[in-house]
C-alpha atoms as a PDB file:
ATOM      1  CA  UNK A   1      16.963  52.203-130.490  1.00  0.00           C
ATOM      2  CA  UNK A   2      20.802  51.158-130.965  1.00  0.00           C
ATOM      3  CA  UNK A   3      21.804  53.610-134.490  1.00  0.00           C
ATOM      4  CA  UNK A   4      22.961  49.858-136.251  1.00  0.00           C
ATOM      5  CA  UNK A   5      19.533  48.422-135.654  1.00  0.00           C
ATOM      6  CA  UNK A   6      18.180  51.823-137.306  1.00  0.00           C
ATOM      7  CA  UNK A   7      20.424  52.155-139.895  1.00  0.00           C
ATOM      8  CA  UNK A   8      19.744  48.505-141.113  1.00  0.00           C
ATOM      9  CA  UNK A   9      15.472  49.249-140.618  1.00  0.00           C
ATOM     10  CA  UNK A  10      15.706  52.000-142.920  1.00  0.00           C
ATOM     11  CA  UNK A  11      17.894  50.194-145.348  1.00  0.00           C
ATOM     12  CA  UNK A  12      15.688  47.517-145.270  1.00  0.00           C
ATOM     13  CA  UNK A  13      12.503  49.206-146.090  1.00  0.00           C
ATOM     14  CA  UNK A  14      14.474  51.223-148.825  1.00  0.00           C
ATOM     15  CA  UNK A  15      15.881  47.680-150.395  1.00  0.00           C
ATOM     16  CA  UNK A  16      11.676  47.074-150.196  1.00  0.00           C
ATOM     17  CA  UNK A  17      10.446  49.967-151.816  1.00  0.00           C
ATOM     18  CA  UNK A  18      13.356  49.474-154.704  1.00  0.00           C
ATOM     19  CA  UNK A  19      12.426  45.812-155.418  1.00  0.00           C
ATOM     20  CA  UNK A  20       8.433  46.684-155.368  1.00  0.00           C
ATOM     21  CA  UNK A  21       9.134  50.086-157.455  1.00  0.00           C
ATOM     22  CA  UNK A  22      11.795  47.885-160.110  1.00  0.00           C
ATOM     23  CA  UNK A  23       9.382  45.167-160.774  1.00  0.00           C
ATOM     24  CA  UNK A  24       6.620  47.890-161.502  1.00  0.00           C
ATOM     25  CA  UNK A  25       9.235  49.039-164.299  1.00  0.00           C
ATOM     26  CA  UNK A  26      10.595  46.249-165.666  1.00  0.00           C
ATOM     27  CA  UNK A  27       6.915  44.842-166.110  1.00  0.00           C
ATOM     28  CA  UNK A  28       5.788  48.197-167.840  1.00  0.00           C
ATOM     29  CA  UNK A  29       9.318  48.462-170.163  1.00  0.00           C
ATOM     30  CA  UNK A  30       8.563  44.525-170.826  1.00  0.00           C
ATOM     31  CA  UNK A  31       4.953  45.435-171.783  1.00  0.00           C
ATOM     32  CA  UNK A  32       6.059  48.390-174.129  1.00  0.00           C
ATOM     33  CA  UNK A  33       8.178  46.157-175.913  1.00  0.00           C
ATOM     34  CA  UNK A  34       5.112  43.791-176.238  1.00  0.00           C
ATOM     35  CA  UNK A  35       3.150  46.176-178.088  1.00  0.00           C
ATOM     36  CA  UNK A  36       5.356  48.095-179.908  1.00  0.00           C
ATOM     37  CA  UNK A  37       4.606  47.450-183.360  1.00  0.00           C
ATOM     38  CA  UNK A  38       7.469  46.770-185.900  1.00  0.00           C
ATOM     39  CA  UNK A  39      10.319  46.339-183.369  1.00  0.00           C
ATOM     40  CA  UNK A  40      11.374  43.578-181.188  1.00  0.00           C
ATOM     41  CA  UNK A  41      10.446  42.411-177.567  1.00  0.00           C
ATOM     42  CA  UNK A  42      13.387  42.762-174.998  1.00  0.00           C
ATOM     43  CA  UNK A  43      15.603  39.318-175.926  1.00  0.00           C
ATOM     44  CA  UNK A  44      15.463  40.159-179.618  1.00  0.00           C
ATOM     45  CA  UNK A  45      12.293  38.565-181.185  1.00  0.00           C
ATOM     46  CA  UNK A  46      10.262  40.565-183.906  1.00  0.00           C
ATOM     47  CA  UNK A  47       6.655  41.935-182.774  1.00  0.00           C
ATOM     48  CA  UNK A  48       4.192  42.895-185.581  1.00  0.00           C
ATOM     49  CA  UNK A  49       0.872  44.190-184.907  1.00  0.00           C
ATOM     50  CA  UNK A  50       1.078  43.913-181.493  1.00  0.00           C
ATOM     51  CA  UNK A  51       1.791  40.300-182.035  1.00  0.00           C
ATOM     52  CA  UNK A  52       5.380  38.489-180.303  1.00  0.00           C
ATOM     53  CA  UNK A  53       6.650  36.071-183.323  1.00  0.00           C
ATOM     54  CA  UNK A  54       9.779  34.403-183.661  1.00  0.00           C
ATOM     55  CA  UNK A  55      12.842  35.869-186.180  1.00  0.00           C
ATOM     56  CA  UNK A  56      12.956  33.144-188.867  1.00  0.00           C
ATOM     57  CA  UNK A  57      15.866  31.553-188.157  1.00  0.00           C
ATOM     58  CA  UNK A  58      15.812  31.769-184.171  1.00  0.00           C
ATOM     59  CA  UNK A  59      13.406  28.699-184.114  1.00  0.00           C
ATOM     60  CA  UNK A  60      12.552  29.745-180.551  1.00  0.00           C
ATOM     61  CA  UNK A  61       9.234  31.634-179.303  1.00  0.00           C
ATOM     62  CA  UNK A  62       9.677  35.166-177.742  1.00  0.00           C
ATOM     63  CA  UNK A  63       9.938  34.565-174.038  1.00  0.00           C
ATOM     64  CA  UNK A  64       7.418  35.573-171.383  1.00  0.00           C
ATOM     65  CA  UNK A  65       7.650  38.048-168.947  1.00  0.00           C
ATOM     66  CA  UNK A  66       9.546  36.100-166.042  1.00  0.00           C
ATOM     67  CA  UNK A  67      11.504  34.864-168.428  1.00  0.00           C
ATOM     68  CA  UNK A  68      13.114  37.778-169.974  1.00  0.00           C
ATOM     69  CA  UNK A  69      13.566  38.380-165.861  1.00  0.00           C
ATOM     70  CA  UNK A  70      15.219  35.382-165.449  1.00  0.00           C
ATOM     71  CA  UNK A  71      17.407  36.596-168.257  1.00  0.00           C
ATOM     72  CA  UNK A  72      17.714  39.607-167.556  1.00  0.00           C
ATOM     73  CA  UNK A  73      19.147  39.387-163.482  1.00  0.00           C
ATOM     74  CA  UNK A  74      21.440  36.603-165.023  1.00  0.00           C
ATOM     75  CA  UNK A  75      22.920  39.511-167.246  1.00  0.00           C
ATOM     76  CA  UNK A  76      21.718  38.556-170.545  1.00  0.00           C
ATOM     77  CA  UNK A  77      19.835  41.160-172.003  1.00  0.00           C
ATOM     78  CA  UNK A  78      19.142  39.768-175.266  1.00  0.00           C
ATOM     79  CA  UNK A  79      20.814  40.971-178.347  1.00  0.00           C
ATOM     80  CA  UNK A  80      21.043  44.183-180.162  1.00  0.00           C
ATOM     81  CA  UNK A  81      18.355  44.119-183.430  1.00  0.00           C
ATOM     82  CA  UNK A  82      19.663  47.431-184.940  1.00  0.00           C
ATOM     83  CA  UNK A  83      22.354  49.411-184.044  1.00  0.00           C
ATOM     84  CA  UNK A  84      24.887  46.260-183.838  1.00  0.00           C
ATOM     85  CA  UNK A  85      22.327  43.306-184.826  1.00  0.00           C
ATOM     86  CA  UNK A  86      23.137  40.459-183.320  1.00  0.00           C
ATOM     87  CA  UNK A  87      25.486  41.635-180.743  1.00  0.00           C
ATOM     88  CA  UNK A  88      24.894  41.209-177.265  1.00  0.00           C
ATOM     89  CA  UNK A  89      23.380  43.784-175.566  1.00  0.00           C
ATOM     90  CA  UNK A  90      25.255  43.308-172.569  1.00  0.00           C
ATOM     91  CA  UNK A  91      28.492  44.302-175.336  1.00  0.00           C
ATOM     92  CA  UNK A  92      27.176  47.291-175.180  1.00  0.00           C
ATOM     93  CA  UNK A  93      26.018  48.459-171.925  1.00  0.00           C
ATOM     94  CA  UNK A  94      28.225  47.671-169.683  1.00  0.00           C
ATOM     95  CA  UNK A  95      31.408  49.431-171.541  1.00  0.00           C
ATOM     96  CA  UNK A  96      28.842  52.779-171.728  1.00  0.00           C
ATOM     97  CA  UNK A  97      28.400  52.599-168.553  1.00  0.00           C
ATOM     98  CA  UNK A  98      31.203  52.803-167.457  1.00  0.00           C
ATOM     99  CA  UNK A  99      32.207  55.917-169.418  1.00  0.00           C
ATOM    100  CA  UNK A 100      29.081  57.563-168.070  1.00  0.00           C
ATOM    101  CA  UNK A 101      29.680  56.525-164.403  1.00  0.00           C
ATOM    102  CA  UNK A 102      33.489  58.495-164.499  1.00  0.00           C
ATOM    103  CA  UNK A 103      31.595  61.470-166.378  1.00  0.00           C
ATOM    104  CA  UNK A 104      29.053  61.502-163.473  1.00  0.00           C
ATOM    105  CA  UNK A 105      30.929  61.163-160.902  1.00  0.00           C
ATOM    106  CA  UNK A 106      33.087  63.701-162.141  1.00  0.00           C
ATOM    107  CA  UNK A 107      30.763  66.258-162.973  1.00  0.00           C
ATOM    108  CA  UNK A 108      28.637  66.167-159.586  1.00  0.00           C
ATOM    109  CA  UNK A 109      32.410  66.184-157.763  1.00  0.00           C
ATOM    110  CA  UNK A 110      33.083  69.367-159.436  1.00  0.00           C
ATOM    111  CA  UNK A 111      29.683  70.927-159.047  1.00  0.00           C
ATOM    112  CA  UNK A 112      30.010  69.844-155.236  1.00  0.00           C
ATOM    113  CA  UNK A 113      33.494  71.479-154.637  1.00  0.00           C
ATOM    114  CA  UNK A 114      32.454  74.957-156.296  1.00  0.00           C
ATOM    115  CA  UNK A 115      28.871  74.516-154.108  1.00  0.00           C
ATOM    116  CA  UNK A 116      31.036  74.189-151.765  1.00  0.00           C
ATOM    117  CA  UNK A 117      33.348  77.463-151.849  1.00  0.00           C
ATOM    118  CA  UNK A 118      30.446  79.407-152.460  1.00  0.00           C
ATOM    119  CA  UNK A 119      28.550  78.412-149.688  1.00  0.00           C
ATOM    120  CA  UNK A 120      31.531  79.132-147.834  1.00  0.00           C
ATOM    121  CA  UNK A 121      33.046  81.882-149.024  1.00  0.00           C
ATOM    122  CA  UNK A 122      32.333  85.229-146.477  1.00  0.00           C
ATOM    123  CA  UNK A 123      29.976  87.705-148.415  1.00  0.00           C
ATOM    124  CA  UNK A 124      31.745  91.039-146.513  1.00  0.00           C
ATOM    125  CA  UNK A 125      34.690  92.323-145.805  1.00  0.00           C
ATOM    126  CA  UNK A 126      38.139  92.089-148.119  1.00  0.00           C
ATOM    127  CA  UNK A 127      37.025  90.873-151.567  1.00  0.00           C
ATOM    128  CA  UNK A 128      33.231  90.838-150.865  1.00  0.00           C
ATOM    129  CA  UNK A 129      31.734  92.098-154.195  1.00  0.00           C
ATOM    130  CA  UNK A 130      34.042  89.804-155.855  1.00  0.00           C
ATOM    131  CA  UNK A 131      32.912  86.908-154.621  1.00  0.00           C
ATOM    132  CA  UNK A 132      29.050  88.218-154.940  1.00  0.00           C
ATOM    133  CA  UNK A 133      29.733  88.540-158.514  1.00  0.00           C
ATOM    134  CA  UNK A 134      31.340  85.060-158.988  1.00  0.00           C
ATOM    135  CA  UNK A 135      28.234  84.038-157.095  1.00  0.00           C
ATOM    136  CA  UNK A 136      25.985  85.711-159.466  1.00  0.00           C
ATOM    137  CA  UNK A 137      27.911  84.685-162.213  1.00  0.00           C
ATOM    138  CA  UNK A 138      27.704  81.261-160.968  1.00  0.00           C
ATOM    139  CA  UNK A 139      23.722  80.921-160.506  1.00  0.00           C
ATOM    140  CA  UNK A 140      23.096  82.549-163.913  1.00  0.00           C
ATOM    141  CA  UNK A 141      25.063  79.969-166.226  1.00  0.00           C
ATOM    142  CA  UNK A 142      23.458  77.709-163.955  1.00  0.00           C
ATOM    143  CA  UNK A 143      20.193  78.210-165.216  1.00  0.00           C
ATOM    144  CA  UNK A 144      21.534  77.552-168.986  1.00  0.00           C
ATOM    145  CA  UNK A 145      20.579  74.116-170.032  1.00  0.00           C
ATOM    146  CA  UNK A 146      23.174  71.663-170.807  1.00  0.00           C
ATOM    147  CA  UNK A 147      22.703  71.737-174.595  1.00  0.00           C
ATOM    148  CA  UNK A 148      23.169  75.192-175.187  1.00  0.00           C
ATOM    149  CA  UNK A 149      26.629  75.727-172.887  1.00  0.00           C
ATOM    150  CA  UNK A 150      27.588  72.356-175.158  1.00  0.00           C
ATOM    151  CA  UNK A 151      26.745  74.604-177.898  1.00  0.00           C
ATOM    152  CA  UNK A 152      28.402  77.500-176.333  1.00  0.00           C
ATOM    153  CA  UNK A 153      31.628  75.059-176.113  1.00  0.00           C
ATOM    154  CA  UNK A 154      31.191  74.038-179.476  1.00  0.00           C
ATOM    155  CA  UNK A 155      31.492  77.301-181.307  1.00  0.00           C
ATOM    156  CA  UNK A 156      34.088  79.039-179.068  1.00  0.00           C
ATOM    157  CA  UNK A 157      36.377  76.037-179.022  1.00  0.00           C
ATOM    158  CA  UNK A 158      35.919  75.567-183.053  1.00  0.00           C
ATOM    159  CA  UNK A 159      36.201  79.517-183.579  1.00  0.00           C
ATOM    160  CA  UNK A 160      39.451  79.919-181.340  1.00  0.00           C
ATOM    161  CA  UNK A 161      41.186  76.757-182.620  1.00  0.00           C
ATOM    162  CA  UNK A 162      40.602  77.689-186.150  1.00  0.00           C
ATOM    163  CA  UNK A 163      41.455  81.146-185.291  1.00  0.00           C
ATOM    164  CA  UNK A 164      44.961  80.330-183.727  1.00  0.00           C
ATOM    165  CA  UNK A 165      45.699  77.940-186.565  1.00  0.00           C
ATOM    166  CA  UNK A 166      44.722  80.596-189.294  1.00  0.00           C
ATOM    167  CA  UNK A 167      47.556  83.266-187.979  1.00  0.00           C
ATOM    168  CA  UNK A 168      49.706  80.742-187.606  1.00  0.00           C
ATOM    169  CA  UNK A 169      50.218  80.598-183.845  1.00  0.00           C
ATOM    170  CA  UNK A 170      48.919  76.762-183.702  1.00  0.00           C
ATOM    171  CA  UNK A 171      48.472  73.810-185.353  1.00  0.00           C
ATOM    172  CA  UNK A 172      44.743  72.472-185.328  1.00  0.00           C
ATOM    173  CA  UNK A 173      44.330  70.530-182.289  1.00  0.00           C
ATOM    174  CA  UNK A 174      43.236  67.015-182.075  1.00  0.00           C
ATOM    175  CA  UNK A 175      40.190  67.412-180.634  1.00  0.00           C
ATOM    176  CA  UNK A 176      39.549  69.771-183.598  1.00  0.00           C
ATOM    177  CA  UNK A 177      36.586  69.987-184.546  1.00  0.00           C
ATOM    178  CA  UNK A 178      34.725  69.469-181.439  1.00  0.00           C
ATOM    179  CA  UNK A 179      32.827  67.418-180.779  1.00  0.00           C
ATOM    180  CA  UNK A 180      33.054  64.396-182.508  1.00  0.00           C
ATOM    181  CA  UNK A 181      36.357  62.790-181.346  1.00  0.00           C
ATOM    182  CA  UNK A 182      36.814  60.362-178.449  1.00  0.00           C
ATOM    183  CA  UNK A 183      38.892  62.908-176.897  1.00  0.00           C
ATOM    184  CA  UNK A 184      39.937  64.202-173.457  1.00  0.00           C
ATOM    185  CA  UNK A 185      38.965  67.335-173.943  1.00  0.00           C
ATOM    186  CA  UNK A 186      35.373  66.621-174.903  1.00  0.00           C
ATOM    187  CA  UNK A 187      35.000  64.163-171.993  1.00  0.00           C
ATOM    188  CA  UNK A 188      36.393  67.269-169.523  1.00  0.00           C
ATOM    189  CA  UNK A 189      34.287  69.655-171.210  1.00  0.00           C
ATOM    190  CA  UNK A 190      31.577  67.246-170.673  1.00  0.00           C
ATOM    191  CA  UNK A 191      32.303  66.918-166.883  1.00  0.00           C
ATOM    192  CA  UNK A 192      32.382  71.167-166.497  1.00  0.00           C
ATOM    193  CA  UNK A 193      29.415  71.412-168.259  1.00  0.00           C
ATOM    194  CA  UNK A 194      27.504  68.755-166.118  1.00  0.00           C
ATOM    195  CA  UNK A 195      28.867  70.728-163.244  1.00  0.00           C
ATOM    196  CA  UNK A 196      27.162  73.892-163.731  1.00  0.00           C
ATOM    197  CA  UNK A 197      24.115  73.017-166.056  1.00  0.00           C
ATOM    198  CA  UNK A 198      20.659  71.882-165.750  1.00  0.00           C
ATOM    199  CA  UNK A 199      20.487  74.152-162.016  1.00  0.00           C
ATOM    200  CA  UNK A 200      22.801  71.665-160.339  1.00  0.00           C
ATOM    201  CA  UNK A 201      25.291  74.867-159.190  1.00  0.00           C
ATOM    202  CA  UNK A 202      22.809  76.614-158.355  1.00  0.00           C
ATOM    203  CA  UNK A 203      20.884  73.990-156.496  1.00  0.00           C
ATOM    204  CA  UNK A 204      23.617  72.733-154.521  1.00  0.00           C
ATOM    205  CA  UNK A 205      25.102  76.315-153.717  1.00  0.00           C
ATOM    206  CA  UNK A 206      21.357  77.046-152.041  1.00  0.00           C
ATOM    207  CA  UNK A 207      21.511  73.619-149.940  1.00  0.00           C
ATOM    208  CA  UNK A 208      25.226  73.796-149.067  1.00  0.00           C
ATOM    209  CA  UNK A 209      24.757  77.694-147.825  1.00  0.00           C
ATOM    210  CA  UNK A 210      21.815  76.665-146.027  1.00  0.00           C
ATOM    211  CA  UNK A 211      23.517  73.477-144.262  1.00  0.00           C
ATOM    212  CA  UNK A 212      26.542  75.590-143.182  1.00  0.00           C
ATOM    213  CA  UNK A 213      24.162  78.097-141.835  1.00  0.00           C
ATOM    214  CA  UNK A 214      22.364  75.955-140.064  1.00  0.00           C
ATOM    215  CA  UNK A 215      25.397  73.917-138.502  1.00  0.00           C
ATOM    216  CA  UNK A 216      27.144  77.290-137.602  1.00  0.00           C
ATOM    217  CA  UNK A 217      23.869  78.224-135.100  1.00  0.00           C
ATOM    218  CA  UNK A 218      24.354  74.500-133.283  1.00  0.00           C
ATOM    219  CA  UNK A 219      24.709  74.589-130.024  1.00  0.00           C
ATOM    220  CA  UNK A 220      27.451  71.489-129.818  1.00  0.00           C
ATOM    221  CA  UNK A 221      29.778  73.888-131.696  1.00  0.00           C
ATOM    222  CA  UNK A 222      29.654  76.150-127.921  1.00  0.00           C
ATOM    223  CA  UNK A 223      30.672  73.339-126.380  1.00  0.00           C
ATOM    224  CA  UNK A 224      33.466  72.299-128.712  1.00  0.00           C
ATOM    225  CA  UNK A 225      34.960  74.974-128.427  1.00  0.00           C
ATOM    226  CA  UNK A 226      34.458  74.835-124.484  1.00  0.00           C
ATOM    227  CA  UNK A 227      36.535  71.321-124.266  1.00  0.00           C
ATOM    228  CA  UNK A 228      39.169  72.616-126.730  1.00  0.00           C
ATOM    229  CA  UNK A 229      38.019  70.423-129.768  1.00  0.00           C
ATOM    230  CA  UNK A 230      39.048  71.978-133.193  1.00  0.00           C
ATOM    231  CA  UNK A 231      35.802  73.637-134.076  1.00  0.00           C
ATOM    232  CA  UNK A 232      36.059  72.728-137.554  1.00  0.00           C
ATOM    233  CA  UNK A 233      36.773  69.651-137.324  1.00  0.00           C
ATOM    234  CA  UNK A 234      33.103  69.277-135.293  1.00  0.00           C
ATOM    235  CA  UNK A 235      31.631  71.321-137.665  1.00  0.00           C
ATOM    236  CA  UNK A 236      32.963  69.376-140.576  1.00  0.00           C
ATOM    237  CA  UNK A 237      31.808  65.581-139.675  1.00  0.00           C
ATOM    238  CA  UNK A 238      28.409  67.469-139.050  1.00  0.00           C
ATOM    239  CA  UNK A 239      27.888  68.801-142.612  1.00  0.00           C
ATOM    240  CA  UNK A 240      29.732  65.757-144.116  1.00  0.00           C
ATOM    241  CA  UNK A 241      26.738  63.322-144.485  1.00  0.00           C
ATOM    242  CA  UNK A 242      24.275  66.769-145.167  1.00  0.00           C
ATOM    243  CA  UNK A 243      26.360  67.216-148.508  1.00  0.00           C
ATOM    244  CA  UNK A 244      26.792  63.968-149.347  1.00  0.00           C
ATOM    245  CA  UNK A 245      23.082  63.175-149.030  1.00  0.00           C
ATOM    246  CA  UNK A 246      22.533  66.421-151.406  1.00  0.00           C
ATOM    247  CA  UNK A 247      24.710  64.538-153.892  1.00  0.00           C
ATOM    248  CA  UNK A 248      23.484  61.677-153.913  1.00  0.00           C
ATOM    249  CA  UNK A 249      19.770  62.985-154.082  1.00  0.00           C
ATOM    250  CA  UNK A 250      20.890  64.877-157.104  1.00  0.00           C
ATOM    251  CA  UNK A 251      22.541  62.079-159.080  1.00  0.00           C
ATOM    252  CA  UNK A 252      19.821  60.642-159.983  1.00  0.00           C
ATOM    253  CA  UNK A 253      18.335  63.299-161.129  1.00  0.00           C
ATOM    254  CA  UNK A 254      21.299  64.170-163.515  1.00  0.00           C
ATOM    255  CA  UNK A 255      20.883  60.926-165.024  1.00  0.00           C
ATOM    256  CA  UNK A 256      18.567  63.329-167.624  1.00  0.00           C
ATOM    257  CA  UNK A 257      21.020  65.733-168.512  1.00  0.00           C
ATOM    258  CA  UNK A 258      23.163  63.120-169.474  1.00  0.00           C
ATOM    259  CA  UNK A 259      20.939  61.794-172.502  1.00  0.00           C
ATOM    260  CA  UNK A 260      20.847  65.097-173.124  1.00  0.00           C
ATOM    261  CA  UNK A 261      25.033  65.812-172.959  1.00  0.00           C
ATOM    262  CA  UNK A 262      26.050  62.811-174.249  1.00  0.00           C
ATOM    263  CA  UNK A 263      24.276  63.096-177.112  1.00  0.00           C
ATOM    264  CA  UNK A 264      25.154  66.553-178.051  1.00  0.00           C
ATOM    265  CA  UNK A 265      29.003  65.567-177.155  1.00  0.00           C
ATOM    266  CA  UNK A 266      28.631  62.285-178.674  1.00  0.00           C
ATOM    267  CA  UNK A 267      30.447  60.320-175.693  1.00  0.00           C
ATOM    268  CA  UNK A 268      29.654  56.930-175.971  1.00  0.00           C
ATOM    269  CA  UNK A 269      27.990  56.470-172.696  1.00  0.00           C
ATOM    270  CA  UNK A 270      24.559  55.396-171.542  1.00  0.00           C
ATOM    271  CA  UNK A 271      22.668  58.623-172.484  1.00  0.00           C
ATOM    272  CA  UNK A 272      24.180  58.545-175.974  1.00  0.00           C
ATOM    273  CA  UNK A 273      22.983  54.986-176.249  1.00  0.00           C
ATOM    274  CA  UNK A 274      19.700  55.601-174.840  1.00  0.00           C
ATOM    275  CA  UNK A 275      19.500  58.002-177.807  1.00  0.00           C
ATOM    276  CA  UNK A 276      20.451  56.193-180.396  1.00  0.00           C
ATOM    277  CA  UNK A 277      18.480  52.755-179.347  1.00  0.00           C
ATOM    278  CA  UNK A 278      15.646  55.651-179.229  1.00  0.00           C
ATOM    279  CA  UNK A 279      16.258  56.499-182.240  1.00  0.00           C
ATOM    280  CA  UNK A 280      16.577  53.069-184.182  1.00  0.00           C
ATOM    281  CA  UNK A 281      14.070  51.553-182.224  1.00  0.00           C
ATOM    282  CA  UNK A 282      16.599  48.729-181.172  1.00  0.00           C
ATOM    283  CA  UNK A 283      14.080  47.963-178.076  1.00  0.00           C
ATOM    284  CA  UNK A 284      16.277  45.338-176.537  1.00  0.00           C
ATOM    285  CA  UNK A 285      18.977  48.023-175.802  1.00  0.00           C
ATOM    286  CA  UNK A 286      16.460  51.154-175.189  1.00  0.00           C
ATOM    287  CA  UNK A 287      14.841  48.648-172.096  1.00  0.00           C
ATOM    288  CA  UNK A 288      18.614  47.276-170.968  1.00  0.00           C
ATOM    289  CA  UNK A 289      19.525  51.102-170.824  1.00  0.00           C
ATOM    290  CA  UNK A 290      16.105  52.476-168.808  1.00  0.00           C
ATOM    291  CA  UNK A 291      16.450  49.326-166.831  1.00  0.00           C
ATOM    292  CA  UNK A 292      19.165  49.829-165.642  1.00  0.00           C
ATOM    293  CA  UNK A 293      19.419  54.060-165.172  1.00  0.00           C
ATOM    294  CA  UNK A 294      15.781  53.182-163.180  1.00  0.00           C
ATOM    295  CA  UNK A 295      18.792  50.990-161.011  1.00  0.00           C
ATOM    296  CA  UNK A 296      20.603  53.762-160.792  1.00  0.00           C
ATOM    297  CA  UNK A 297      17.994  56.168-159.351  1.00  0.00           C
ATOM    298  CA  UNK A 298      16.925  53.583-156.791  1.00  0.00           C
ATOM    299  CA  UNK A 299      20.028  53.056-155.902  1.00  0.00           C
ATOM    300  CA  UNK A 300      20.593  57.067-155.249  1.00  0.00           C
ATOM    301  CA  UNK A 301      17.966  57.347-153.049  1.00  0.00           C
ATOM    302  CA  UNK A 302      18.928  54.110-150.612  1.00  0.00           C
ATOM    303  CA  UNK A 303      22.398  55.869-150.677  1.00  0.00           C
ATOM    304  CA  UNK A 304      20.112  59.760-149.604  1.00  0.00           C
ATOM    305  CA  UNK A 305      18.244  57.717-146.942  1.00  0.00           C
ATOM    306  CA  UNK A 306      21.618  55.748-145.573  1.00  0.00           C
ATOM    307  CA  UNK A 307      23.266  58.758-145.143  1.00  0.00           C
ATOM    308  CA  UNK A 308      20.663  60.899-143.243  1.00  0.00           C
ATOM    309  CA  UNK A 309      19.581  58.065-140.852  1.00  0.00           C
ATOM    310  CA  UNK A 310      23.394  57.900-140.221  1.00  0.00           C
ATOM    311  CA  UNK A 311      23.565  61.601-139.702  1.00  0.00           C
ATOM    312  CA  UNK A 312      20.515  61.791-137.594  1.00  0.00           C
ATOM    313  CA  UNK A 313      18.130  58.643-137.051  1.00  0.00           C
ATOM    314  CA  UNK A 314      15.433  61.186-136.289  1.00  0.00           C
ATOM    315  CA  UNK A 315      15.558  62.226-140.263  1.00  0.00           C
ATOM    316  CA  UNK A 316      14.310  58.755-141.128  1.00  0.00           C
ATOM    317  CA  UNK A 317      12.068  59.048-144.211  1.00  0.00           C
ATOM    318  CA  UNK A 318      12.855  62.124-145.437  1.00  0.00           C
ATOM    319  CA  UNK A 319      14.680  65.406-144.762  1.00  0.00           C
END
């Protein structure tokens, strides 16, 4: 079968799965909402007891299911009921998206690079135990979850800053004291941190080592180097699509540690705003935000699947 025709199969039954697995969730977010006593139903309506009712002066009923749907794929996510009442939903999401989409990307770029040199980097000869320790080194602040190297950060950054300014060698920074400014430093503190935390270092290192060992025993590489063809080059379009499927696989899952990062940073980006819509109980934003991070993830996985079939069409459905 042509590789076109079996790239666009598998994309296909990917789109497929997403749709079937996206209407499962919205119907179960919408349903939550329903029931959720005390709060409001997804476009901003009051529920009590269980019970959908109308805000007193909105003189229309909370909408049904397909409604709020409708709504919903025409970008109108209803309006915030607590954190900015009355504000657009939509005001809100798409702005902290963004932020969290160049922290993301960011983070698993960096995390990919140094996966990268390690996997890489020759384990004897000239500079061996060096490397084995930054290895080591590597793996172990890899296991640390995300909200204790933010701690980590924290106190360090505060001690030294205040430290420095105390002798007189500096004035206080401006991201002094950290977090808690919209500063550069806390969003590339952020990004480092996502790098390493959470087990994705670690994680990728292990799959990057194993793809370059495994590409280093093919057999095309013989006859590369048999026609003259720069081995690397060969060798590199072969683990391109392996590394980039790792990444994309693991994007989705560090759509977690970002609640978790953002929050503790207090970057005003999805996971912070999952948190605080949590927190309020401002429903109409929680559902916008899981809505659309349950995009996200689907949309990781069509991007996994692409890449493999496009790699090797025998792959289809899996690794």
């Amino acid at each position: 079968m042509p590789r076109g025709l079996t790239v666009a199969r598998e994309l296909g039954r990917q789109l497929l799965a997403a749709i079937l697995v996206l209407g499962g969730v919205s119907l179960l977010l919408y349903a939550a909402a329903q029931s959720a006593p005390g709060a409001a139903t997804p476009g901003g309506e009051v529920v009590g007891a269980g019970v959908s009712s109308a805000l007193p002066d909105s003189g229309r009923p909370a909408p049904g299911y397909l409604s709020w749907m409708t709504r919903t794929l025409g970008g109108d996510f209803g309006t915030s009921t607590v954190l900015q009442q009355g504000r657009p939903v939509a005001d809100l999401l798409w702005p902290a998206a963004g932020r969290s989409l160049g922290l993301a990307v960011t983070g698993l770029g960096l995390g990919g690079a140094l996966a990268l040199g390690l996997a890489l980097a020759p384990q004897r000869g000239s500079g061996g135990a060096l490397l084995v320790g930054a290895d080591a080194g590597a793996q172990l602040v890899s296991t640390v979850p995300v909200f204790l190297l933010v701690y980590a950060a924290a106190v360090g950054g505060n001690g030294v800053a205040a430290w420095g300014a105390r002798a007189g060698w500096w004035n206080l920074p401006g991201w002094f004291p950290f977090p808690g400014r919209d500063h550069w430093v806390v969003w590339v503190t952020g990004a480092a941190i996502l790098a390493v935390g959470d087990g994705l270092l670690s994680d990728l290192r292990h799959r990057f080592r194993g793809d370059v060992t495994e590409v280093a025993r093919e057999e095309y590489l013989v006859g590369a180097r048999l026609l003259g063809l720069p081995v690397w080059a060969t060798a590199a379009r072969a683990l391109a699509p392996r590394l980039v499927g790792h990444l994309a696989a693991r994007a989705s899952l560090a759509l977690g540690s970002l609640v978790v990062l953002e929050s503790a940073l207090g970057w005003p980006g999805l996971g912070n705003l999952a948190w605080r819509a949590a927190a309020a109980r401002d429903l109409p934003v929680l559902l916008a935000v899981a809505l659309l991070m349950a995009v996200v993830v689907r949309c990781g996985a069509i991007a996994e699947q692409a890449v493999w079939t496009v790699a090797d069409p025998r792959r289809r459905g899996g690794r």
